[in-house]
Protein backbone atom coordinates (compact mmCIF):
# COMPACT_ATOMS: atom_id res chain seq x y z
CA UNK A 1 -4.85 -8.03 -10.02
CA UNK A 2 -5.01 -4.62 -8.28
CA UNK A 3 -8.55 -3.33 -7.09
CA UNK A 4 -8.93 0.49 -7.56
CA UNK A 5 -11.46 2.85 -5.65
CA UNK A 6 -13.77 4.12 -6.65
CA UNK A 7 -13.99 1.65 -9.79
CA UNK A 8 -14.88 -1.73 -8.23
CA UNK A 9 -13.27 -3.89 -11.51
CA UNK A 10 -10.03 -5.35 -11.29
CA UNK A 11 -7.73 -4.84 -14.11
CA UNK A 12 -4.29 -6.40 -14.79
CA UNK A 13 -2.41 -3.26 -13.95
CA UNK A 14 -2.76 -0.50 -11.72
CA UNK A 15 -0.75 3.10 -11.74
CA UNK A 16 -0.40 5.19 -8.18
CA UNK A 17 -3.41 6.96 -7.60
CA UNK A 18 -4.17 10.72 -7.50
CA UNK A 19 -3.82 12.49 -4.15
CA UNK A 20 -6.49 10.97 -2.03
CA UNK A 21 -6.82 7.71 -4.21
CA UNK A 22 -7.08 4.24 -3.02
CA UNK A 23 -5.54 1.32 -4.65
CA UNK A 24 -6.45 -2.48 -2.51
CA UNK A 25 -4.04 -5.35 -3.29
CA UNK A 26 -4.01 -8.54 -0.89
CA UNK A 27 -0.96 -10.23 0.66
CA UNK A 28 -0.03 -13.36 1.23
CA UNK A 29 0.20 -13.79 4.57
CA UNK A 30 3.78 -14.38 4.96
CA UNK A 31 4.53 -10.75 3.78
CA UNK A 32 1.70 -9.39 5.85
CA UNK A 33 2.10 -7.02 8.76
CA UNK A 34 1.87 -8.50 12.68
CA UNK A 35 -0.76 -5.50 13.31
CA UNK A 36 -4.17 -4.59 13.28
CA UNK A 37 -6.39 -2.08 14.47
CA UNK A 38 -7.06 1.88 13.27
CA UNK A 39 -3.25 2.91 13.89
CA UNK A 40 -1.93 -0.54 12.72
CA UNK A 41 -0.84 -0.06 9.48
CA UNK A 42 3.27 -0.88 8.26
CA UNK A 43 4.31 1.71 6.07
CA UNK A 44 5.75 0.38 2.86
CA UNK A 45 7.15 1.47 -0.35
CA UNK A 46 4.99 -0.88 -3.17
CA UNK A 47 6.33 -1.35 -7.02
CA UNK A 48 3.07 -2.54 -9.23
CA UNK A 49 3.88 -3.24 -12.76
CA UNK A 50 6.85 -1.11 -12.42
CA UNK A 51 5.50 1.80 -10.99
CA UNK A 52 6.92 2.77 -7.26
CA UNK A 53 4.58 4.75 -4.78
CA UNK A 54 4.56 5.03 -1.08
CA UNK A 55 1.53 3.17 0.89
CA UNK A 56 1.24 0.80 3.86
CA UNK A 57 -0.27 -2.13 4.73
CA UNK A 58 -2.33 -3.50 7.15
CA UNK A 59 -4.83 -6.46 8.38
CA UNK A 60 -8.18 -5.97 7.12
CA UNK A 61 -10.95 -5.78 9.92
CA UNK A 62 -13.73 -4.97 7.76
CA UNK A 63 -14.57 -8.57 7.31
CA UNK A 64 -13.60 -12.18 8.05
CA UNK A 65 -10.83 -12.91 4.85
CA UNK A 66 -8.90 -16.00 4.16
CA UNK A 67 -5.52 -16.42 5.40
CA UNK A 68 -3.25 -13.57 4.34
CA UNK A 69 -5.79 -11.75 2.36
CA UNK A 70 -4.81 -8.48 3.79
CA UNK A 71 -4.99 -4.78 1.87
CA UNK A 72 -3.00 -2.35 0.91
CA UNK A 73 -3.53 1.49 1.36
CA UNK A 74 -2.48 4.08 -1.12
CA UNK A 75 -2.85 7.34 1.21
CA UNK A 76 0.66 7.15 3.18
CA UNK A 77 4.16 7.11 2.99
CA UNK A 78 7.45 5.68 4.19
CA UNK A 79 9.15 2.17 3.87
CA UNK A 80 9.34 -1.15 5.64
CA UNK A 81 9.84 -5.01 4.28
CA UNK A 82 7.49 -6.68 1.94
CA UNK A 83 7.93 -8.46 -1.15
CA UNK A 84 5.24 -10.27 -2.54
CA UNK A 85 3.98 -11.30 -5.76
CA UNK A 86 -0.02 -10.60 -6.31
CA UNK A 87 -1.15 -12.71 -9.92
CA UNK A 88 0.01 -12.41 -13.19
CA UNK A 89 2.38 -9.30 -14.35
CA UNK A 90 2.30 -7.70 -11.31
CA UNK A 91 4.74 -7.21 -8.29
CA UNK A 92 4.71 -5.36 -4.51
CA UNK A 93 7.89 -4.98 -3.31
CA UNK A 94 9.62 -2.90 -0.42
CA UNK A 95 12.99 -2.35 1.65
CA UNK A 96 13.49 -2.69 5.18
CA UNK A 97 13.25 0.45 7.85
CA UNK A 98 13.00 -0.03 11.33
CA UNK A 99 10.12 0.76 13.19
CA UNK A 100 10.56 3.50 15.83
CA UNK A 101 10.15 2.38 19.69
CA UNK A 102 10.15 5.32 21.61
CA UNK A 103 8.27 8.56 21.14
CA UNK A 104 11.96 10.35 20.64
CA UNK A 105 12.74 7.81 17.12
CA UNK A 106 9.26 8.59 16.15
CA UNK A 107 10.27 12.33 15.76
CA UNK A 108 13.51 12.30 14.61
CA UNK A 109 12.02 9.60 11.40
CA UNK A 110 9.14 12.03 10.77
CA UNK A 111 8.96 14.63 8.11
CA UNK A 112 11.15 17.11 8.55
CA UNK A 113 8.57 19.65 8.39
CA UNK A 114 6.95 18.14 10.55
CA UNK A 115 9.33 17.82 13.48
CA UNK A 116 9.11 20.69 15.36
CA UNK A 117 5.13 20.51 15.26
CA UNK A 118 5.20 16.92 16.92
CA UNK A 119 7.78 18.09 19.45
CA UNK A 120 5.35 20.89 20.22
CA UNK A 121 2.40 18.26 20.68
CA UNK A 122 4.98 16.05 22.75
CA UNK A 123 5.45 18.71 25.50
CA UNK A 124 1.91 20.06 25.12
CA UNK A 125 0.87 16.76 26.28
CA UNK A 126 3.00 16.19 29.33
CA UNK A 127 2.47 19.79 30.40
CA UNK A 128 -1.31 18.59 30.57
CA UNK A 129 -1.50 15.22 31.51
CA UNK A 130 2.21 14.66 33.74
CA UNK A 131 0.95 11.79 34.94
CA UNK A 132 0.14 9.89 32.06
CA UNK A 133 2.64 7.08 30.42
CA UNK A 134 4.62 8.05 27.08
CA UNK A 135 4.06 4.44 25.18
CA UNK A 136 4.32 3.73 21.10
CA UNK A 137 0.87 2.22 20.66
CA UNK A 138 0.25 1.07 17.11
CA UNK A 139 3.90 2.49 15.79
CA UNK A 140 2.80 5.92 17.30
CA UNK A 141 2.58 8.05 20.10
CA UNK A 142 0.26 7.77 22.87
CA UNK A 143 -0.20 8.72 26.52
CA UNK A 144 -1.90 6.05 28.80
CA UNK A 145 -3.40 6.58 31.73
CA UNK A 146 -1.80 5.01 34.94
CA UNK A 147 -4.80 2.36 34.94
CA UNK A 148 -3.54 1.60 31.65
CA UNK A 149 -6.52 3.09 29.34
CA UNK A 150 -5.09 5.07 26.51
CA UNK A 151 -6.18 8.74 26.63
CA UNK A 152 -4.83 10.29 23.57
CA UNK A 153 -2.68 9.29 20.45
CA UNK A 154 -0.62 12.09 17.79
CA UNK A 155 0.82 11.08 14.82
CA UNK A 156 3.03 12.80 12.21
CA UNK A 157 1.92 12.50 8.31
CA UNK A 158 3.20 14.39 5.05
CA UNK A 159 2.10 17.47 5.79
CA UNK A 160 0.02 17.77 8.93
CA UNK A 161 0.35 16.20 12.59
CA UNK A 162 -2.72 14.31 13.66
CA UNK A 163 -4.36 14.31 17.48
CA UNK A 164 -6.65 11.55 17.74
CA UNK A 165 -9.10 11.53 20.95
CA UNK A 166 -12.12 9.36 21.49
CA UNK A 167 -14.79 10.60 19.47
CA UNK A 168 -16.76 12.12 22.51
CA UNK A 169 -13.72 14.55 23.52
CA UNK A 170 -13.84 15.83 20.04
CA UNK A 171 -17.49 16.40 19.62
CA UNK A 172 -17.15 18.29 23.15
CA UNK A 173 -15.48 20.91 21.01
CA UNK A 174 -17.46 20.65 17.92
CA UNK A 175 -17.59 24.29 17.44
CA UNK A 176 -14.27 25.69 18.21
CA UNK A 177 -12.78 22.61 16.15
CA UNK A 178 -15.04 24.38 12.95
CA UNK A 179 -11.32 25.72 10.97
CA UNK A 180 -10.12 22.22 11.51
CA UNK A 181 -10.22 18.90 9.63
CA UNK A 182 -11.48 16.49 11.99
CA UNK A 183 -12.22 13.14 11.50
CA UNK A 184 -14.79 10.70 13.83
CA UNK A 185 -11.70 11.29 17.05
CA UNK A 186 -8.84 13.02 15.42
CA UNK A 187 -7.83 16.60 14.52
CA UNK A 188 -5.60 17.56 11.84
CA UNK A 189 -2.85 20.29 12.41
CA UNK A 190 -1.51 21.18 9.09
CA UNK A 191 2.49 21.61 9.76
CA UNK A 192 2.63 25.29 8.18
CA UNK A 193 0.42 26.54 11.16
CA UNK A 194 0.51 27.61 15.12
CA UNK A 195 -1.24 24.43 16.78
CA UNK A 196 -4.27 26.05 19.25
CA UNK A 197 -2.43 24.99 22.54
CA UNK A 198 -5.15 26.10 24.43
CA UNK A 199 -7.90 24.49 22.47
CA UNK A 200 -6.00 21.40 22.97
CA UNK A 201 -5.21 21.74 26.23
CA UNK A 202 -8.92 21.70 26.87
CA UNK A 203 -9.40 19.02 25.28
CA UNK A 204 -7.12 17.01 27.19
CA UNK A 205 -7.92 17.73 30.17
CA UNK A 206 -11.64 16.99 29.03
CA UNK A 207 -10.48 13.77 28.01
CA UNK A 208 -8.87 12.62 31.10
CA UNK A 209 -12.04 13.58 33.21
CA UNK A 210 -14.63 11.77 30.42
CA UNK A 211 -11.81 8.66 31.99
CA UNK A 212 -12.13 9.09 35.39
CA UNK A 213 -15.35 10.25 36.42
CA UNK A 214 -17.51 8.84 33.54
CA UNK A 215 -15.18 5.73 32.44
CA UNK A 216 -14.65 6.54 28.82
CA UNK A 217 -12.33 4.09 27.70
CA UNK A 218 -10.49 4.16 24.34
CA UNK A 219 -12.11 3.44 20.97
């Protein structure tokens, strides 16, 4: 059975959702990603009842499941290995990629379109914060301060780059953030567009000070 948002029935078949949509399947645990956390999801390619879309999957914090009851997520793209069969009729299936391990594989697999944004981002950030530690933290990109406290994550999507700070370095800049889409720490940059370097300069050096003189640790 496939579980469908917003409809909370299940239903012996499921297509891809619109743009936006939300389709929850568990895992057996053997197929389920080694990850957790807000940035922990394993991008996979899933086949239900015959139709193919691009998701990912990851362990399910929300609540305390059984073993491998895990989710799937219906909002992202891009392929790694899973192959799983989920009751009666239907199938989730996917082909091995490689994840990336340092910040220059992560660019050179993203969109694209997206490329030359994230490179952008990449030496925005080191110009700011030289100090800081290029790591992959959760398969992306994040700069970790020397005491080892993450300060700042990006991460490239279909068609927009997202900055992710703590949430109180983004409501810092509530107002000058108000032509952005901004979620509870992160800021999307849509990959058509000039990224505010200056804005997000701020922001990072606002970040690393919320660190060290006020100990704001990550999320």
């Amino acid at each position: 059975m496939a579980r469908c948002r917003p409809c909370p029935s299940t239903r012996p078949s499921c297509a891809p959702p619109a743009p936006g949509g939300w389709v929850f399947a568990p895992v057996p645990a053997e197929h389920a990603p080694e990850v957790a956390g807000p940035f922990g999801r394993v991008p996979v390619t899933a086949t239900v009842d015959g139709r193919t879309w691009s998701t990912s999957a990851w362990r399910d914090r929300r609540d305390t499941p059984p073993p491998g009851r895990q989710t799937l997520d219906v909002s992202t793209e891009m392929t790694t290995s899973r192959s799983t069969t989920n009751g009666p009729g239907t199938r989730i299936e996917g082909e091995t990629m490689s994840k990336p391990t340092t910040i220059d594989e992560y660019i050179n697999t993203a969109p694209p379109a997206g490329r030359a944004l994230l490179s952008e981002l990449r030496t925005l950030s080191r110009d700011a914060v030289p100090d800081a530690v290029e790591q992959i933290k959760w398969g992306h990109p994040a700069y970790v301060h020397p005491d080892g406290v993450i300060l700042f994550m990006f991460s490239g999507h279909k068609t927009h780059a997202s900055l992710a700070f703590t949430p109180s370095t983004r409501a810092a800049f509530e107002t000058e953030l108000t032509g952005y889409r901004t979620g509870k720490g992160t800021i999307a940059l849509p990959y058509d567009t000039t990224p505010p370097r200056p804005l997000l300069t701020k922001m990072i050096e606002f970040r690393v000070r919320e660190h060290e003189q006020h100990g704001v640790n990550w999320m």
